[in-house]
C-alpha atoms as a PDB file:
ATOM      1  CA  UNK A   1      46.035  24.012 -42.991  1.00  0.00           C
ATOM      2  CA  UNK A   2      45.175  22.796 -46.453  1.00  0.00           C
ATOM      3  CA  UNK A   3      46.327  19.331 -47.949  1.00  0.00           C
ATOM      4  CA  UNK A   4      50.057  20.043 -50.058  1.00  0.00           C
ATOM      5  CA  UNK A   5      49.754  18.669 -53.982  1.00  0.00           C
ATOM      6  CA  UNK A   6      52.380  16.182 -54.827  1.00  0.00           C
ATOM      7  CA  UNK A   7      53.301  16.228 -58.697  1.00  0.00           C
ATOM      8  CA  UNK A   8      54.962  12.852 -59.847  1.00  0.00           C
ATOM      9  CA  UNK A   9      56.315  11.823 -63.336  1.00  0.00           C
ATOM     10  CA  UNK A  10      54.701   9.267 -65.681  1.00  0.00           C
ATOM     11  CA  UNK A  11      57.569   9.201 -68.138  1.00  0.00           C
ATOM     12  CA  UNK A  12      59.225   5.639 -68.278  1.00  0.00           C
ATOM     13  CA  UNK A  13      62.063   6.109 -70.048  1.00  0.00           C
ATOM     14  CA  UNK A  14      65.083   8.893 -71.550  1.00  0.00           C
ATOM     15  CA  UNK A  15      63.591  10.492 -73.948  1.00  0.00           C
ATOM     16  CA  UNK A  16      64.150   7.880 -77.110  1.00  0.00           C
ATOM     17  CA  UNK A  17      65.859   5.458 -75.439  1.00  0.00           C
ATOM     18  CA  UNK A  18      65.553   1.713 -73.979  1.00  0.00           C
ATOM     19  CA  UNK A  19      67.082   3.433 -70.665  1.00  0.00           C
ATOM     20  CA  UNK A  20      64.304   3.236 -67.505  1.00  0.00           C
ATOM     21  CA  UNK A  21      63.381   6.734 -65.299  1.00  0.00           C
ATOM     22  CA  UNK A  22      60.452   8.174 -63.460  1.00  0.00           C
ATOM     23  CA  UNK A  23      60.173   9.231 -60.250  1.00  0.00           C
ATOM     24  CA  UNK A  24      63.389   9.034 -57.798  1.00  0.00           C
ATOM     25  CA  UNK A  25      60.799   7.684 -54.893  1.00  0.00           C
ATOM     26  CA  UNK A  26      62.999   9.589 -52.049  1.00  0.00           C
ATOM     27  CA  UNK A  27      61.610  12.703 -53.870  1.00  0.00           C
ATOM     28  CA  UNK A  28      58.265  12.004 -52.622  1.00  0.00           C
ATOM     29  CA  UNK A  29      58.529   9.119 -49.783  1.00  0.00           C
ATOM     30  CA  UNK A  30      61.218  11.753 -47.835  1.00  0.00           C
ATOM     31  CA  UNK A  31      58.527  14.453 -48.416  1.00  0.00           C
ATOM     32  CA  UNK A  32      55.605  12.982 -47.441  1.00  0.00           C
ATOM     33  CA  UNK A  33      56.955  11.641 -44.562  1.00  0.00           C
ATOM     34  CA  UNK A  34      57.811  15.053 -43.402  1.00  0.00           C
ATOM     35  CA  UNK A  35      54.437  16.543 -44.003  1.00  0.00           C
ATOM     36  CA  UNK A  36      53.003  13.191 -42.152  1.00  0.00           C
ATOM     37  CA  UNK A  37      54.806  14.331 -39.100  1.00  0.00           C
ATOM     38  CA  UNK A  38      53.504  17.825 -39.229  1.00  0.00           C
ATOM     39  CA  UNK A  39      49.638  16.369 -39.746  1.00  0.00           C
ATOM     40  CA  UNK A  40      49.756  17.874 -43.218  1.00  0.00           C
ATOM     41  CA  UNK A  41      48.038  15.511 -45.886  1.00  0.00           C
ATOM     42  CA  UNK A  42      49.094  15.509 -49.289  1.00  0.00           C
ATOM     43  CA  UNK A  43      47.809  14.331 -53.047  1.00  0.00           C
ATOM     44  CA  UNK A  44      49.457  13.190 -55.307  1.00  0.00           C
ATOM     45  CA  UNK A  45      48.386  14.267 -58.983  1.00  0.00           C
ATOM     46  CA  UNK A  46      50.834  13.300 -62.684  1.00  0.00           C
ATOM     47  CA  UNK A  47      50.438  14.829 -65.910  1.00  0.00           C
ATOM     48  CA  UNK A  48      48.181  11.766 -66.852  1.00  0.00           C
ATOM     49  CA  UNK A  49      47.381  10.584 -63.740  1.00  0.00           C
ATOM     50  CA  UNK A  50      47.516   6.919 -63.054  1.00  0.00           C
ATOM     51  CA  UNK A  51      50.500   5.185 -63.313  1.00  0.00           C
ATOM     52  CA  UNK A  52      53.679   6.740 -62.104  1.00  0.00           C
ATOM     53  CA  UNK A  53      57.146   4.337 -62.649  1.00  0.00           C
ATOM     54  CA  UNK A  54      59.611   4.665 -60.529  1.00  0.00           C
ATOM     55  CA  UNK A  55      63.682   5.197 -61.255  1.00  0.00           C
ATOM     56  CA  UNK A  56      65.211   2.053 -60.515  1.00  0.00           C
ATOM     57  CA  UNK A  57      68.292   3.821 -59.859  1.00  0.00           C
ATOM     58  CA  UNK A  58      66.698   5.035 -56.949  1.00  0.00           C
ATOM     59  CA  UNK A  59      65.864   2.196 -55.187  1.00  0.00           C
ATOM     60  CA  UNK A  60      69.873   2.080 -54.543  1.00  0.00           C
ATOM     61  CA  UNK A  61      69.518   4.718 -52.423  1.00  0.00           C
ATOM     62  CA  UNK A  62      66.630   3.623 -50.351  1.00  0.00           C
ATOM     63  CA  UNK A  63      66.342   3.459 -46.316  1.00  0.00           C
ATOM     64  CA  UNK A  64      64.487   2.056 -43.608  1.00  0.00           C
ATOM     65  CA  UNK A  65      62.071   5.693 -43.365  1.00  0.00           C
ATOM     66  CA  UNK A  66      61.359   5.191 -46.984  1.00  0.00           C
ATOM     67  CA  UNK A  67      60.819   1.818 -47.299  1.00  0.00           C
ATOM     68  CA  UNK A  68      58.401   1.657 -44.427  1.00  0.00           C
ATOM     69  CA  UNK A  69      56.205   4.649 -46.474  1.00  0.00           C
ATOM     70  CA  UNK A  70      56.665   2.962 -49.877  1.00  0.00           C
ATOM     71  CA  UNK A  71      55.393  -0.031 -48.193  1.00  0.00           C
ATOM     72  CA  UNK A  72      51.871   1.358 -47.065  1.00  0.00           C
ATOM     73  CA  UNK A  73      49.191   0.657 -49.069  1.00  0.00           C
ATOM     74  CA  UNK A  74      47.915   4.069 -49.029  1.00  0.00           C
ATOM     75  CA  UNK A  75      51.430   5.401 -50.603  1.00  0.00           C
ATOM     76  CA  UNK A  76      51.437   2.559 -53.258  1.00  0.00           C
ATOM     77  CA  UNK A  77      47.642   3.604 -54.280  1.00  0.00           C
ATOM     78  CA  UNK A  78      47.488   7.032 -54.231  1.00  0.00           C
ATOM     79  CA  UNK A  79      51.272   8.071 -54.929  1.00  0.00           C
ATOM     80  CA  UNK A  80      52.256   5.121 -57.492  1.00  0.00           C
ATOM     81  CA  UNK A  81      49.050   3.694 -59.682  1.00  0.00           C
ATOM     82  CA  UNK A  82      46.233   5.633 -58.955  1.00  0.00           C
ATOM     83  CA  UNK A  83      47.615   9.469 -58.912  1.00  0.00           C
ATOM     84  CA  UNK A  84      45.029  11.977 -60.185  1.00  0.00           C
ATOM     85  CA  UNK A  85      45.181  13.786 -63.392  1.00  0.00           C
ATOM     86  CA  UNK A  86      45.379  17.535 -63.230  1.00  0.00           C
ATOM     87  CA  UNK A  87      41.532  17.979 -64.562  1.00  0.00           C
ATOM     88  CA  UNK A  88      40.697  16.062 -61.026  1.00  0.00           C
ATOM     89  CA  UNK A  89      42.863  18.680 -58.889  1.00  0.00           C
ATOM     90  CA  UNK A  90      41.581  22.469 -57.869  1.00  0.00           C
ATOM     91  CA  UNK A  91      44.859  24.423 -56.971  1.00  0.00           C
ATOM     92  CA  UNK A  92      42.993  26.302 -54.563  1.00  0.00           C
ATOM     93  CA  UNK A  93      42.756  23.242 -52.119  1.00  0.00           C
ATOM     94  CA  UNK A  94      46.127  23.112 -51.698  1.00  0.00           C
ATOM     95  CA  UNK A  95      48.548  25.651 -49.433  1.00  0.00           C
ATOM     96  CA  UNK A  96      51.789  24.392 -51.505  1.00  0.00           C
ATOM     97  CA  UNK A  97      52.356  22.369 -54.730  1.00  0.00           C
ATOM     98  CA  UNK A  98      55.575  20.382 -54.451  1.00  0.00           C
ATOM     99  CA  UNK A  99      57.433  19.373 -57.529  1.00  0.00           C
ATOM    100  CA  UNK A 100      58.683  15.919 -56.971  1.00  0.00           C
ATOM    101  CA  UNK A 101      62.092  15.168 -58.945  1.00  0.00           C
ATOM    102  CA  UNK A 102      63.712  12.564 -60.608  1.00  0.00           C
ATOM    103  CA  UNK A 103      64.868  12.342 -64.448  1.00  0.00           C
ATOM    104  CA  UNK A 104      61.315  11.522 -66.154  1.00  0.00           C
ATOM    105  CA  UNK A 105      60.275  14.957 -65.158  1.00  0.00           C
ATOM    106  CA  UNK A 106      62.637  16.556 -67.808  1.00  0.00           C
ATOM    107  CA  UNK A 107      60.280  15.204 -70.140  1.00  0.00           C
ATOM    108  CA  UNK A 108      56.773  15.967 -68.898  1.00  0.00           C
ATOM    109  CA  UNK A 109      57.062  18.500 -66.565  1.00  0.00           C
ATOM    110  CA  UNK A 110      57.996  21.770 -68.657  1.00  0.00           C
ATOM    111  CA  UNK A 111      55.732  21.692 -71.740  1.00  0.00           C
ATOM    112  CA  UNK A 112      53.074  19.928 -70.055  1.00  0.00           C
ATOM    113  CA  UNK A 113      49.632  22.244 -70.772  1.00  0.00           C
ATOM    114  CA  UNK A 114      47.677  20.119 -67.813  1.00  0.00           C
ATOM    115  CA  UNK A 115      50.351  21.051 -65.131  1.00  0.00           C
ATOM    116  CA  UNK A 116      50.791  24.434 -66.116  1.00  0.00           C
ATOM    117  CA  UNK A 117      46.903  25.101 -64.889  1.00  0.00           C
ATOM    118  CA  UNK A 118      48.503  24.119 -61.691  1.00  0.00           C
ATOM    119  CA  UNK A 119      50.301  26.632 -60.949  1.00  0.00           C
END
């Protein structure tokens, strides 16, 4: 089976305000996990690529399966500061694009010309 496509957020905050987002790291560390399990690999790609913030709201809500992921250094690299940027990704290598959610995605997700080659 082919590798699955992660896509994260790189928006920081709510639209116009002070008020921090991004990704709601349960979104991917839950996912990835599972697809670790099955032998599946996974990217991980942003609509800028890079940096991707986290919510902090959803630390709150973290446990021991997702801490131990967040943890890894691989995670942290790939999934958090070094994501790739669309123009790096060829759908075609990829059996399933997963959508990863949490609030910043309002914002870059659904007008976002680099993710819409994606699909």
């Amino acid at each position: 089976m082919k590798k699955v496509l992660v896509v994260e957020t790189n928006v920081t905050h709510y639209g116009d305000t002070d008020d921090a987002t991004g990704l709601w790291l349960g979104e991917t560390a839950e996912f990835v996990d599972e697809m670790q399990k099955e032998g599946i690999g996974v990217d991980f790609v942003s609509p800028k690529g890079g940096f991707v913030p986290l919510d902090p709201r959803s630390m709150k809500y973290v446990d021991a399966s997702i801490m131990k992921l967040y943890e890894t250094p691989d995670f942290q690299q790939r999934a958090l500061v070094k994501t790739l940027s669309p123009a790096e990704v060829n759908p075609d290598d990829y059996s399933a694009i997963y959508y990863a959610g949490g609030h910043g995605v309002m914002w870059d997700f659904p007008d976002d010309e680099n993710l819409q080659k994606l699909r």
